[in-house]
Protein backbone atom coordinates (compact mmCIF):
# COMPACT_ATOMS: atom_id res chain seq x y z
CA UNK A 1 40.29 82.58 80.70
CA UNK A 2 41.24 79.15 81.29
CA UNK A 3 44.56 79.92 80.48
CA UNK A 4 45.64 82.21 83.33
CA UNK A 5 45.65 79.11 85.03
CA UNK A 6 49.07 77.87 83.58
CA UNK A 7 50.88 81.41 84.07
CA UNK A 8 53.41 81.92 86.60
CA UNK A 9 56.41 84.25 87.53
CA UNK A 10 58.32 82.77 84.38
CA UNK A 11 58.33 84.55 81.32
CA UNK A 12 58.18 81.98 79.18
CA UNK A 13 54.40 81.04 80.80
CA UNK A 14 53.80 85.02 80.70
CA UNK A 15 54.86 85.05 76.87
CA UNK A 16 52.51 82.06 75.99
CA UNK A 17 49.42 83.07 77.12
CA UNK A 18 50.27 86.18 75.88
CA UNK A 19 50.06 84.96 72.40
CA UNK A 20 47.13 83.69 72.65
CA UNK A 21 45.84 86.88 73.61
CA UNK A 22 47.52 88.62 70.68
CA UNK A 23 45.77 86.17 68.20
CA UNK A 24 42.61 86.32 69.85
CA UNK A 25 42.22 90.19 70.76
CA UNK A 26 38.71 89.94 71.78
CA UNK A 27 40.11 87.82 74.79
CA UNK A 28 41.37 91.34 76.20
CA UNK A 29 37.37 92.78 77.19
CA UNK A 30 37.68 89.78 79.65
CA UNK A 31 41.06 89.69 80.87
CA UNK A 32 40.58 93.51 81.86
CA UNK A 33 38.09 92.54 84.05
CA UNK A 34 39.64 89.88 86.02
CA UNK A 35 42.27 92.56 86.06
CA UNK A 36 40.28 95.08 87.85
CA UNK A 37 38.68 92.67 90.31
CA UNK A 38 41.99 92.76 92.61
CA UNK A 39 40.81 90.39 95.27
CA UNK A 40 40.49 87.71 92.66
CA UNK A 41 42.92 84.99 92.79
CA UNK A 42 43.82 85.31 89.31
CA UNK A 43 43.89 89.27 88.76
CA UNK A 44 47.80 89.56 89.45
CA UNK A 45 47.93 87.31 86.76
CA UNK A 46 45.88 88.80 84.09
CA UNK A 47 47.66 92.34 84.73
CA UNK A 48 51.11 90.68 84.41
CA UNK A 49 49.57 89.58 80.54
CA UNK A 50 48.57 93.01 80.02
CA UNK A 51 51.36 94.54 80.66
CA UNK A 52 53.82 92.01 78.22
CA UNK A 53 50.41 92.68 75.40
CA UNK A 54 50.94 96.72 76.01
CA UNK A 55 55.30 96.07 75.19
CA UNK A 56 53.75 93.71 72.09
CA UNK A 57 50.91 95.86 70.99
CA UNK A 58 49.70 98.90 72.66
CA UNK A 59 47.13 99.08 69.87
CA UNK A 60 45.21 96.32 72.27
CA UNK A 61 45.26 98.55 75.32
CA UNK A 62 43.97 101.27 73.70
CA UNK A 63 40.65 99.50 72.25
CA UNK A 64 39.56 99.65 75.85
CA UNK A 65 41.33 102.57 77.15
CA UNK A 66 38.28 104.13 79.22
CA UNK A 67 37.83 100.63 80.80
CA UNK A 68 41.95 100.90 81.63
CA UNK A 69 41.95 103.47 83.01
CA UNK A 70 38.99 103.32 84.84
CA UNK A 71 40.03 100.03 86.02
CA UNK A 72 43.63 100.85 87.27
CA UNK A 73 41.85 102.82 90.60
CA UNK A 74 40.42 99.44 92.13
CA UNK A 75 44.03 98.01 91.72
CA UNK A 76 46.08 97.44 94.94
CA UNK A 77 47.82 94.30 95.19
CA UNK A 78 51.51 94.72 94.68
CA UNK A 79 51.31 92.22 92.40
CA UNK A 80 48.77 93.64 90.32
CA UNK A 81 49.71 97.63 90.81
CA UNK A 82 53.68 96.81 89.23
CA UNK A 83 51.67 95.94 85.76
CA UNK A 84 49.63 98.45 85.54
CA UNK A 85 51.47 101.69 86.76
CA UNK A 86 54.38 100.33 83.65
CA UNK A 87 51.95 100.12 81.20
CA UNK A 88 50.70 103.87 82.29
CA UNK A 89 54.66 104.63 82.03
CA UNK A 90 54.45 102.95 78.58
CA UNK A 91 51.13 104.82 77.64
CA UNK A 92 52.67 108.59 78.72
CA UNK A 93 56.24 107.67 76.85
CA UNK A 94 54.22 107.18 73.69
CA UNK A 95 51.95 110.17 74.26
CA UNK A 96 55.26 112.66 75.54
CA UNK A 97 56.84 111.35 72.34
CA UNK A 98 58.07 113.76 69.73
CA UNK A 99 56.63 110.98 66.84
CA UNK A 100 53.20 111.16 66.35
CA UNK A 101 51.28 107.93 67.48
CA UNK A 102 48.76 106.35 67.93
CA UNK A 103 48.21 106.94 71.68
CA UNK A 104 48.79 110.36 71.25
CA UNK A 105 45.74 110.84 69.18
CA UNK A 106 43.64 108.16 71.24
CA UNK A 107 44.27 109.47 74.71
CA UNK A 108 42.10 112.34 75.91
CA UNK A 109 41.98 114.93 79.30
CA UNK A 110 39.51 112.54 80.95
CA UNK A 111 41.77 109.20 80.66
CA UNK A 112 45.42 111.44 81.41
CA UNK A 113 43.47 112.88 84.45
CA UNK A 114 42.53 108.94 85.90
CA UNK A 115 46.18 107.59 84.42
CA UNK A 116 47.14 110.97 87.29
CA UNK A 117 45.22 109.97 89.95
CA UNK A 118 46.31 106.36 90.13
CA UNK A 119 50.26 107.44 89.70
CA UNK A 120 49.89 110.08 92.50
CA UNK A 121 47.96 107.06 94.73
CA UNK A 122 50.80 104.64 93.76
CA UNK A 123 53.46 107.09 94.82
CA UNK A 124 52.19 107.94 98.08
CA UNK A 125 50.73 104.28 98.82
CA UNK A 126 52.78 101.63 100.43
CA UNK A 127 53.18 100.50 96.83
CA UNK A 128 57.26 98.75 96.26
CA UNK A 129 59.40 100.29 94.60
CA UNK A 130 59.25 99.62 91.12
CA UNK A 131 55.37 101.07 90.77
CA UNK A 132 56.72 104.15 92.53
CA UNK A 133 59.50 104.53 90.52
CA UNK A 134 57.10 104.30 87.16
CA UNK A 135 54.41 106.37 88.60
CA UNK A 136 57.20 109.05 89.06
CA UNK A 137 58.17 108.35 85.27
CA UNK A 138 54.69 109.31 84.12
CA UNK A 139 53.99 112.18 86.96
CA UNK A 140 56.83 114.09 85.56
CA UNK A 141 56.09 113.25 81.69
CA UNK A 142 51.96 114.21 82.61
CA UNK A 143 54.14 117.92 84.44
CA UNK A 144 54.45 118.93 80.86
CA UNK A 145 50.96 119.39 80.28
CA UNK A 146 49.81 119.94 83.65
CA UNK A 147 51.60 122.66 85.36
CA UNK A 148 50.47 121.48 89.08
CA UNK A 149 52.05 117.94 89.39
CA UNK A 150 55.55 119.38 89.13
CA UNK A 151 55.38 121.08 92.66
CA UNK A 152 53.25 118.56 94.35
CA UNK A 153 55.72 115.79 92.45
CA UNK A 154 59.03 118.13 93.70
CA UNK A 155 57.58 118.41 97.21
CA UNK A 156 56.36 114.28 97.39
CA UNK A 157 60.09 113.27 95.79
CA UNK A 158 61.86 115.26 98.50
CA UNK A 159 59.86 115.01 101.50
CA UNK A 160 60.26 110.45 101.15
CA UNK A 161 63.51 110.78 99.93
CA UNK A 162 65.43 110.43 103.09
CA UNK A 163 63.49 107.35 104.08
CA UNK A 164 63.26 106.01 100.23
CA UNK A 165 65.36 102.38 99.49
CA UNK A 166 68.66 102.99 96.82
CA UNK A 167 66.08 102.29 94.12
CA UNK A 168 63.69 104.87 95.34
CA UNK A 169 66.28 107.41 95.76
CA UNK A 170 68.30 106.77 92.29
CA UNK A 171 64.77 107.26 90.17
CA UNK A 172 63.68 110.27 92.77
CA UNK A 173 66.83 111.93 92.13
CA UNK A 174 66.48 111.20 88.09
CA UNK A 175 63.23 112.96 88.13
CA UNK A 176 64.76 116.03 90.64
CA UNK A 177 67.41 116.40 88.41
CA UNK A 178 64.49 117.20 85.48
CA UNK A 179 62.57 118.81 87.59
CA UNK A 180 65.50 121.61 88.05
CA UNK A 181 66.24 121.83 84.48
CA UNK A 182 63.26 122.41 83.52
């Protein structure tokens, strides 16, 4: 994986090596794992790739959905936990969505209960913002199938609120506001 080498924070760098992933699939057994070794200097790097492969082609992702989400628990560098809790988001959009897909018919109770997990771990964690705010995305999508995150999500939302940043508080009150209309 030579080319994680060249990536950076631009997308441009992001977008290339991307490609090559996309036109070598097989690539993604091996990115996955310097994913999931989060001490590495190099993971960030290979979860910022999977997450701009799972926009291009969640098809990839799922291929080696038990190792995702298996993976995603050994995950804790901010760096590295932003990636992975949007391309959860981006897994439980497809699954919640009223067209029938792919992921729907791939995902199963074992790989929604680890995709849980991590999202509740993220949220509570001292994780930034922007994981939090996905991990609440796919907490309340997963509370349509699972009739206990909605209280424990309600309850979590609520009790940081107060001491939340603006961004924490405008995607915590999003979620609220479903909550109560549901």
């Amino acid at each position: 994986m030579k080319s994680l080498n060249y990536v950076d924070g631009t997308r441009a760098k992001r977008i290339e090596v991307t490609q090559v992933i996309l036109n070598n699939p097989h690539l993604v057994t091996p990115l996955m794992a310097i994913a999931f070794e989060d001490d590495r200097v190099y993971s960030s790097k290979a979860c910022w790739i999977l997450e701009f492969i799972a926009k291009k082609d969640i098809h990839l992702i799922l291929l080696y959905i038990d190792d995702f989400t298996l993976g995603i628990s050994k995950v804790h560098l901010n760096s590295s936990v932003r990636p992975m809790a949007k391309i959860c988001e981006i897994l439980m959009t497809a699954f919640f969505s009223k067209s029938k897909n792919e992921v729907q018919t791939t995902l199963k109770e074992r790989h929604l209960d680890r995709i849980t997990t991590s999202c509740f771990d993220w949220l509570i964690g001292e994780h930034k913002v922007a994981a939090k705010a996905y991990s609440m995305t796919c907490l309340y999508l997963m509370s349509k199938k699972i009739d206990w995150i909605q209280p424990e999500l309600q309850m979590l939302l609520e009790q940081n609120y107060h001491s939340g940043s603006a961004a924490y508080k405008a995607r915590a009150r999003q979620i609220l506001t479903l909550i109560t209309k549901k």
